[in-house]
Protein backbone atom coordinates (compact mmCIF):
# COMPACT_ATOMS: atom_id res chain seq x y z
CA UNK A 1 0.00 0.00 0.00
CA UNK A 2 1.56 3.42 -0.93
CA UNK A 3 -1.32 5.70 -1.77
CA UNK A 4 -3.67 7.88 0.66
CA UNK A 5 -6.26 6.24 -1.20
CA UNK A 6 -5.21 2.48 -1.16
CA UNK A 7 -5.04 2.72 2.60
CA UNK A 8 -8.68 4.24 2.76
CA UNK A 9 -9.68 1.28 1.38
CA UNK A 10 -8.31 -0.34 3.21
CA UNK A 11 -9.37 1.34 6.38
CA UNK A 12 -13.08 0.44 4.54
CA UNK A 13 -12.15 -3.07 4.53
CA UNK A 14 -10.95 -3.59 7.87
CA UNK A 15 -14.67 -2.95 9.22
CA UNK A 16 -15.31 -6.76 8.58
CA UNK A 17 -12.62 -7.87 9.98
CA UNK A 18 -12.09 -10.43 13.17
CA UNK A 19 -8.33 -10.92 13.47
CA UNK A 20 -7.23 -8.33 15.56
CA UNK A 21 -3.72 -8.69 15.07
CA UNK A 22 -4.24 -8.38 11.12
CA UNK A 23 -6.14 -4.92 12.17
CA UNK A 24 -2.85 -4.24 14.01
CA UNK A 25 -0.48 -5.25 11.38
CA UNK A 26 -2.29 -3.27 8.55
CA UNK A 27 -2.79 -0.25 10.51
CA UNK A 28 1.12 -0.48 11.50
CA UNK A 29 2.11 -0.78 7.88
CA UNK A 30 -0.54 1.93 6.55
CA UNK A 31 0.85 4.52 9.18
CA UNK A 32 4.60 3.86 8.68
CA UNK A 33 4.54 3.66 4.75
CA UNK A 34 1.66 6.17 4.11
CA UNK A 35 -0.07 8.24 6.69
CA UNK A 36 2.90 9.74 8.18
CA UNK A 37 4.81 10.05 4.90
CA UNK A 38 1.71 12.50 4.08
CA UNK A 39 1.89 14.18 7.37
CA UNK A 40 5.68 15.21 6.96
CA UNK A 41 5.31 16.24 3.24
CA UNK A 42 2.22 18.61 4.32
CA UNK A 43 4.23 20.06 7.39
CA UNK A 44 1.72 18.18 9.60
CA UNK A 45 2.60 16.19 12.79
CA UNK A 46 1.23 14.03 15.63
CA UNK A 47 -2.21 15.34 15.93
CA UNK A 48 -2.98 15.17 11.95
CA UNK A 49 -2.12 11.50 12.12
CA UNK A 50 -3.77 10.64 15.17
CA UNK A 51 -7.19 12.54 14.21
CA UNK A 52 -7.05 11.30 9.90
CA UNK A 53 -10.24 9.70 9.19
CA UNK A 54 -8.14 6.38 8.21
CA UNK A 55 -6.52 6.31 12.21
CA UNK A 56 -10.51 6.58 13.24
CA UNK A 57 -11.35 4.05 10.98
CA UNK A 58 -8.75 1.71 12.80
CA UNK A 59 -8.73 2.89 16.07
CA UNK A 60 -12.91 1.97 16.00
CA UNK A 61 -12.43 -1.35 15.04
CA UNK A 62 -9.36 -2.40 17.60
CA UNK A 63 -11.87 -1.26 19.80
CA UNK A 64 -14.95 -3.17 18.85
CA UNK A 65 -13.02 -6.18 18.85
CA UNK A 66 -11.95 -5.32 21.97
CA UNK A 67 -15.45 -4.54 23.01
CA UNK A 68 -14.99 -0.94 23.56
CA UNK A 69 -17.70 1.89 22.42
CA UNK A 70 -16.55 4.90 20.42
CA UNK A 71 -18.28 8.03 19.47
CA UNK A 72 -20.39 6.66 16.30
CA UNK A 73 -21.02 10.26 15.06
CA UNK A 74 -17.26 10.55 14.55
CA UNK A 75 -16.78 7.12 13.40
CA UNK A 76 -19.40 7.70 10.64
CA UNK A 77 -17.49 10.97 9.86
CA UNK A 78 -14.25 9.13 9.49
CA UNK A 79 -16.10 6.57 7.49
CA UNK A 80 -18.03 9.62 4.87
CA UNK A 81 -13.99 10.56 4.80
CA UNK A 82 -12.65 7.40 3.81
CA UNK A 83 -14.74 6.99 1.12
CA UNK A 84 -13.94 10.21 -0.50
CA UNK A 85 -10.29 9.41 0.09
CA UNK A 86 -10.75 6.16 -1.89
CA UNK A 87 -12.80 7.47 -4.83
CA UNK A 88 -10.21 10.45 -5.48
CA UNK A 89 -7.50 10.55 -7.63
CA UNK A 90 -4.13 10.15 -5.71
CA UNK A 91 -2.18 13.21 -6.30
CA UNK A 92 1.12 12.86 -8.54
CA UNK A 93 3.91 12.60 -6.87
């Protein structure tokens, strides 16, 4: 995965997931080789990456497998964002 928009499909797919360490591993690999690659090359740190609609996307289902409730309204936010993210062109590099 190398594109904003491979990993929010990604993030899409994950919602039917059940292996929680595959959640882990993906998310891992999506914020090492993607997310924060973004964040440094639009001058953006810690709290961009920990608020992107893709890190919601994850973060909700770790913790529904976990049993945890989130905040759905934000959750649904993320998930309106994802899809957008998806559908778009990725930007040339």
């Amino acid at each position: 995965m190398r594109t904003l928009q491979e990993a929010a499909a990604t993030a899409l797919q994950v919602q039917n997931a059940c292996n929680l360490s595959g959640v882990v591993h993906d998310f891992d690999l999506i914020l090492r080789n993607v997310i924060w690659p973004e964040a440094r090359k639009r001058g953006f740190g810690t709290d961009w990456v920990a608020k992107h609609a893709i890190t919601t996307l994850f973060l909700d289902k770790l913790c529904s497998l976990n049993g945890l409730v989130t905040d759905s309204n934000r959750v649904h936010l993320a998930y309106q964002e994802c899809r957008a993210i998806a559908a778009s062109k990725p930007e040339a590099q």
